[in-house]
C-alpha atoms as a PDB file:
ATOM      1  CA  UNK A   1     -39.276  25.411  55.515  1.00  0.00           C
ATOM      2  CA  UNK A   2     -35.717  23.764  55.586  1.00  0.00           C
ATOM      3  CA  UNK A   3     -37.395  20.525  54.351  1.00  0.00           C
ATOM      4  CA  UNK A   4     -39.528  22.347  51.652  1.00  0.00           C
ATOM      5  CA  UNK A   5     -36.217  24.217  50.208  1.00  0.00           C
ATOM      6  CA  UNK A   6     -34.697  20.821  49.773  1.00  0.00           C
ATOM      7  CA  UNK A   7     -37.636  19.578  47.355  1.00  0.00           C
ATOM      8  CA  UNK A   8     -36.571  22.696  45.161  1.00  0.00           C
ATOM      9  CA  UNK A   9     -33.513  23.137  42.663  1.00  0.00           C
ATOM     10  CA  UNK A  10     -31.012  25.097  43.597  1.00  0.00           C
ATOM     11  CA  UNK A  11     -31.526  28.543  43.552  1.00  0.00           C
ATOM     12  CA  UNK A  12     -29.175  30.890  41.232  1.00  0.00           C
ATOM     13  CA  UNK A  13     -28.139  34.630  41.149  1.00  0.00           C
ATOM     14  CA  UNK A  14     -30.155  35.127  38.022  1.00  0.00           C
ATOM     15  CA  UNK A  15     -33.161  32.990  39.055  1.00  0.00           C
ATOM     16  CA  UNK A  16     -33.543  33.398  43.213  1.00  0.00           C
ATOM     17  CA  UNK A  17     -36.315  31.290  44.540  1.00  0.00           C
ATOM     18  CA  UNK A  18     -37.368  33.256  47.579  1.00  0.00           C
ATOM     19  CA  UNK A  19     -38.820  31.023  50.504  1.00  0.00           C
ATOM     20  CA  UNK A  20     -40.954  33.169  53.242  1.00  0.00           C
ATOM     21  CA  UNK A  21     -42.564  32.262  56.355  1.00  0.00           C
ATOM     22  CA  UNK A  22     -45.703  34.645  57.382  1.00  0.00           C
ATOM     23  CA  UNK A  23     -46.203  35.065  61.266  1.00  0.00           C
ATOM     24  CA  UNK A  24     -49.086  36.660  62.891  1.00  0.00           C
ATOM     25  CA  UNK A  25     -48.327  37.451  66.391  1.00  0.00           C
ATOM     26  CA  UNK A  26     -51.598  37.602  68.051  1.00  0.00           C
ATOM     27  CA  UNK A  27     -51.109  38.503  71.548  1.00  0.00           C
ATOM     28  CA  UNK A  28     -49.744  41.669  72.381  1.00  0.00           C
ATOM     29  CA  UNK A  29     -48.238  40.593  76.531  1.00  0.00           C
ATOM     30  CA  UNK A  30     -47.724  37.320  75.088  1.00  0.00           C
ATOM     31  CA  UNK A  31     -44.171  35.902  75.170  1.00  0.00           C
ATOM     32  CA  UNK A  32     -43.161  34.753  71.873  1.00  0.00           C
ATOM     33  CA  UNK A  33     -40.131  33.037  71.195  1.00  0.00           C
ATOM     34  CA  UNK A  34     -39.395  33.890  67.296  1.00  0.00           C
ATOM     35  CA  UNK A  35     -35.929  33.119  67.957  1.00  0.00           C
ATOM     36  CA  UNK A  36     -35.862  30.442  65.688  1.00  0.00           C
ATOM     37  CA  UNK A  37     -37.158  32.299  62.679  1.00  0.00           C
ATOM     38  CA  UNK A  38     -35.214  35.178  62.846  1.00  0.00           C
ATOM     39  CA  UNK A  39     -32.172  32.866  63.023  1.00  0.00           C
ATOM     40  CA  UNK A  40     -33.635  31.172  59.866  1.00  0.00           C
ATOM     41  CA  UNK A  41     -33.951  34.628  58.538  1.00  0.00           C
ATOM     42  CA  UNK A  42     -30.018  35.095  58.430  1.00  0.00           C
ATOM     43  CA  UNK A  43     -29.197  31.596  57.383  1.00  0.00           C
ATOM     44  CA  UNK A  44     -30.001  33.089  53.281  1.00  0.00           C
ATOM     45  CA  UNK A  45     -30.593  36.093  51.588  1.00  0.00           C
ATOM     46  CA  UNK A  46     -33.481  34.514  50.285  1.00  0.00           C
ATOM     47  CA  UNK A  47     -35.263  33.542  53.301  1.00  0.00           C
ATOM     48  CA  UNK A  48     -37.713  36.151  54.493  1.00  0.00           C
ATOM     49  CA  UNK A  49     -40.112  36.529  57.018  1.00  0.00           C
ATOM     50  CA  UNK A  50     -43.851  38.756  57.108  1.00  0.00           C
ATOM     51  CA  UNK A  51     -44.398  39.436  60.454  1.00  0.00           C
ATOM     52  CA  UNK A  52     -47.353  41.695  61.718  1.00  0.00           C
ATOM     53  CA  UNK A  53     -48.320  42.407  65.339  1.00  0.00           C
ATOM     54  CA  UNK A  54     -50.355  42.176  67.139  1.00  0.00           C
ATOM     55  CA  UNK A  55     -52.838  41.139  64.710  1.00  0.00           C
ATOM     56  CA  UNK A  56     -52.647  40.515  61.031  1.00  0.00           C
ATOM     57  CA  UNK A  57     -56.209  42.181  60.810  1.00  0.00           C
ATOM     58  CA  UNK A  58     -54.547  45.265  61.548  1.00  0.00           C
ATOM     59  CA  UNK A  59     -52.895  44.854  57.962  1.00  0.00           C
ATOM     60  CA  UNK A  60     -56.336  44.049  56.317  1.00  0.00           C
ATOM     61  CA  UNK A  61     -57.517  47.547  57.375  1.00  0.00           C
ATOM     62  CA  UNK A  62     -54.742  48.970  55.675  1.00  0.00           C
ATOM     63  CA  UNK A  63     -57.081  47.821  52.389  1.00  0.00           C
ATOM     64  CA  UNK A  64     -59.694  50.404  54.065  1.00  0.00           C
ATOM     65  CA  UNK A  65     -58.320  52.942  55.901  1.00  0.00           C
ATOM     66  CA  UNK A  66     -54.953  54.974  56.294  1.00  0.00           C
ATOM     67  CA  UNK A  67     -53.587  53.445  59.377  1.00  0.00           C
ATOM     68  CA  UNK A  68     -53.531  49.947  61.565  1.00  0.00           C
ATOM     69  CA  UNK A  69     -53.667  51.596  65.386  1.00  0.00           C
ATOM     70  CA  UNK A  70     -56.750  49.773  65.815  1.00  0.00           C
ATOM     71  CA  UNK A  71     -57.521  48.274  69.774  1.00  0.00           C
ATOM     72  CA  UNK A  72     -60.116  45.643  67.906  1.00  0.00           C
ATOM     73  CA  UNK A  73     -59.405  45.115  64.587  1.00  0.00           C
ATOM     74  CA  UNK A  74     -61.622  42.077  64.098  1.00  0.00           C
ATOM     75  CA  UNK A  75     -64.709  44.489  65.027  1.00  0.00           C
ATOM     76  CA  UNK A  76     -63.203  47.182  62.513  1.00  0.00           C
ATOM     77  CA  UNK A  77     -62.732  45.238  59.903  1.00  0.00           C
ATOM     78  CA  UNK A  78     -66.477  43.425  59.939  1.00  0.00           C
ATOM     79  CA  UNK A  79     -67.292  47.072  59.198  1.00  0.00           C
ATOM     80  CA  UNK A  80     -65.733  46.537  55.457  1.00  0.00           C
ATOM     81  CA  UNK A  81     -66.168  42.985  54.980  1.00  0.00           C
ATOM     82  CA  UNK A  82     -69.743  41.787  55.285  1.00  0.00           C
ATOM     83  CA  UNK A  83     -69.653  38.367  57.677  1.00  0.00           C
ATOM     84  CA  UNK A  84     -66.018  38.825  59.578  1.00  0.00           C
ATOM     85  CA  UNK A  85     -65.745  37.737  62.674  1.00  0.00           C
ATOM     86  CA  UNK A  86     -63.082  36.033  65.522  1.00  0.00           C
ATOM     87  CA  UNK A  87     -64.783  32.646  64.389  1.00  0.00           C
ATOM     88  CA  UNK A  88     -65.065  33.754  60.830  1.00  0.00           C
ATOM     89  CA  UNK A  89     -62.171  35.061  59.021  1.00  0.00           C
ATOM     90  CA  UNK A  90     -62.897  34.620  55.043  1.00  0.00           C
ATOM     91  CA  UNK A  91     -62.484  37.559  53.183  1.00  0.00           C
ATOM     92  CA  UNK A  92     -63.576  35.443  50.222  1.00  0.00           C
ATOM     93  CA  UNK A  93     -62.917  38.071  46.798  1.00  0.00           C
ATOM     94  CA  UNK A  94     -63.597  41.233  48.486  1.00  0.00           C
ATOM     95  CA  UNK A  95     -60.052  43.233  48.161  1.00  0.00           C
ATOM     96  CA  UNK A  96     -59.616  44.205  44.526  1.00  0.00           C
ATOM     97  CA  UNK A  97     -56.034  45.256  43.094  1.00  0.00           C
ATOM     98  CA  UNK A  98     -56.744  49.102  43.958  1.00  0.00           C
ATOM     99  CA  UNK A  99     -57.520  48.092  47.541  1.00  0.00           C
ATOM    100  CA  UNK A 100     -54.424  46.567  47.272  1.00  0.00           C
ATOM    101  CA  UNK A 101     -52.440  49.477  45.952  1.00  0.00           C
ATOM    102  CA  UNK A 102     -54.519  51.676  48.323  1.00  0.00           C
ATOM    103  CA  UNK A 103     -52.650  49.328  51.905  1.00  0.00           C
ATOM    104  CA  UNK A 104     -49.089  49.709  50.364  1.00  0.00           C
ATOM    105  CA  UNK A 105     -49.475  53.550  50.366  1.00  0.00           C
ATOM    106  CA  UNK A 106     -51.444  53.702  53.396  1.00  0.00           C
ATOM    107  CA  UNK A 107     -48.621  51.324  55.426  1.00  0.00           C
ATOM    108  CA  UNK A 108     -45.679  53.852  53.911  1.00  0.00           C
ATOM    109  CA  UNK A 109     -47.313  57.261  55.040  1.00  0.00           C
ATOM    110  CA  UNK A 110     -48.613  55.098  58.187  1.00  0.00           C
ATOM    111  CA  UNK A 111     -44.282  54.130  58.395  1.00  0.00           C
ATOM    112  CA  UNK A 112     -45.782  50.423  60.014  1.00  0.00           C
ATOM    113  CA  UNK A 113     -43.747  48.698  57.287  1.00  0.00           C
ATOM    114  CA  UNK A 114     -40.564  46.860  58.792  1.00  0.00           C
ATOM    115  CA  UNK A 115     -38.070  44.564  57.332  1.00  0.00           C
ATOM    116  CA  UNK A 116     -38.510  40.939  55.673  1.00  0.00           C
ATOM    117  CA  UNK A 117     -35.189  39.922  57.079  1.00  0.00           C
ATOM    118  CA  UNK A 118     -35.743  40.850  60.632  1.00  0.00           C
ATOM    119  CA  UNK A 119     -33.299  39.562  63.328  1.00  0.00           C
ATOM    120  CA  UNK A 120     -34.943  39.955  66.508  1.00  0.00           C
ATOM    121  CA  UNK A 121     -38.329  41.611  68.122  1.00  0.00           C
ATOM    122  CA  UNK A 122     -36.014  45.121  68.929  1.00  0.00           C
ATOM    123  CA  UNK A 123     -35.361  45.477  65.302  1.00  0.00           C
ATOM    124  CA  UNK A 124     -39.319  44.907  64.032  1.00  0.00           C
ATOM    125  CA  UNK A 125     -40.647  47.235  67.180  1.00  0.00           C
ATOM    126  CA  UNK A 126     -38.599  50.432  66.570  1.00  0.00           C
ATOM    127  CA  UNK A 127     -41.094  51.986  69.563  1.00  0.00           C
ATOM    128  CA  UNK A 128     -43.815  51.013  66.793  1.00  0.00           C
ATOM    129  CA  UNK A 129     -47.437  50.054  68.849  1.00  0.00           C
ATOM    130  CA  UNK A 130     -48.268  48.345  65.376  1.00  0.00           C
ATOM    131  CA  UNK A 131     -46.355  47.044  62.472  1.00  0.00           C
ATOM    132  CA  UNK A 132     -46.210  44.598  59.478  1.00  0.00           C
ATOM    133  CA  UNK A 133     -44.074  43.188  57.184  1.00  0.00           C
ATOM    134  CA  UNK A 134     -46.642  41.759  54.615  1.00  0.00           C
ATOM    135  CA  UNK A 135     -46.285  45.168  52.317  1.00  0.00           C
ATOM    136  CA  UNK A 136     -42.616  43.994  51.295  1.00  0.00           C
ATOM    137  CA  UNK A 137     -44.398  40.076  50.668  1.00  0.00           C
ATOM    138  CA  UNK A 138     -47.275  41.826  48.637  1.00  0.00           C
ATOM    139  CA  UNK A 139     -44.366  44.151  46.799  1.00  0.00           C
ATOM    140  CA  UNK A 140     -43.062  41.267  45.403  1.00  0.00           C
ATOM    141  CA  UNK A 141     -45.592  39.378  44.736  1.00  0.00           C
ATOM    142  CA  UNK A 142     -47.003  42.075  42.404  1.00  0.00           C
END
């Protein structure tokens, strides 16, 4: 990401270019060491990072139902999307805007939404079981 900011202009106050790294962090027992992004994180206000654990399917059924709490959300989610599967994950043109609409409400009354500027594991977990950061991403891309 430090090399890609570098083929940019320089950012200003009234024109921010925004730079964002998206991390899906599989494996719940798993030991990740996301040290270096949440250090990237604080190096600019304009550096973000979308982080959803344990799986980022868990934020796809947020399209299709009111929460993310799900033990196998590859399995829930070929119940919406015709095809899905571990070994197939295209969810070609399926999610229109309202579905859209429909996971930003569902991950604020769900309260699974956690910061874009996170600046360790403590601060994204909260006690959550489930959480995602892709609903301030999608926010702003809208």
């Amino acid at each position: 990401m430090r090399e890609q900011r570098g083929k940019h202009t320089q950012s200003t106050k009234a024109a921010p270019t925004e730079y964002w790294i998206i991390a899906d962090v599989e494996e719940e027992g798993k030991n990740h060491n996301l040290q270096p992004l949440f250090d990237w994180v604080q190096e600019d206000e304009n550096n973000h990072l979308a982080i959803t654990y344990p799986q980022f399917e868990n934020w796809l059924l947020l399209h299709y139902q009111p929460n993310m709490g799900s033990i196998n959300p590859v399995r829930d989610l070929a119940k919406h999307i015709t095809g899905y599967s571990k070994h197939k994950k295209s969810i070609g043109k399926c999610i229109t805007n309202k579905q859209i609409r429909d996971a930003l409400q569902n991950a604020r009354s769900a309260g699974v939404e956690v910061t874009d500027r996170p600046s360790s594991m403590t601060e994204i977990a909260q006690g959550r079981a489930y959480y995602t950061s892709m609903p301030c991403l999608v926010r702003r891309l809208i």
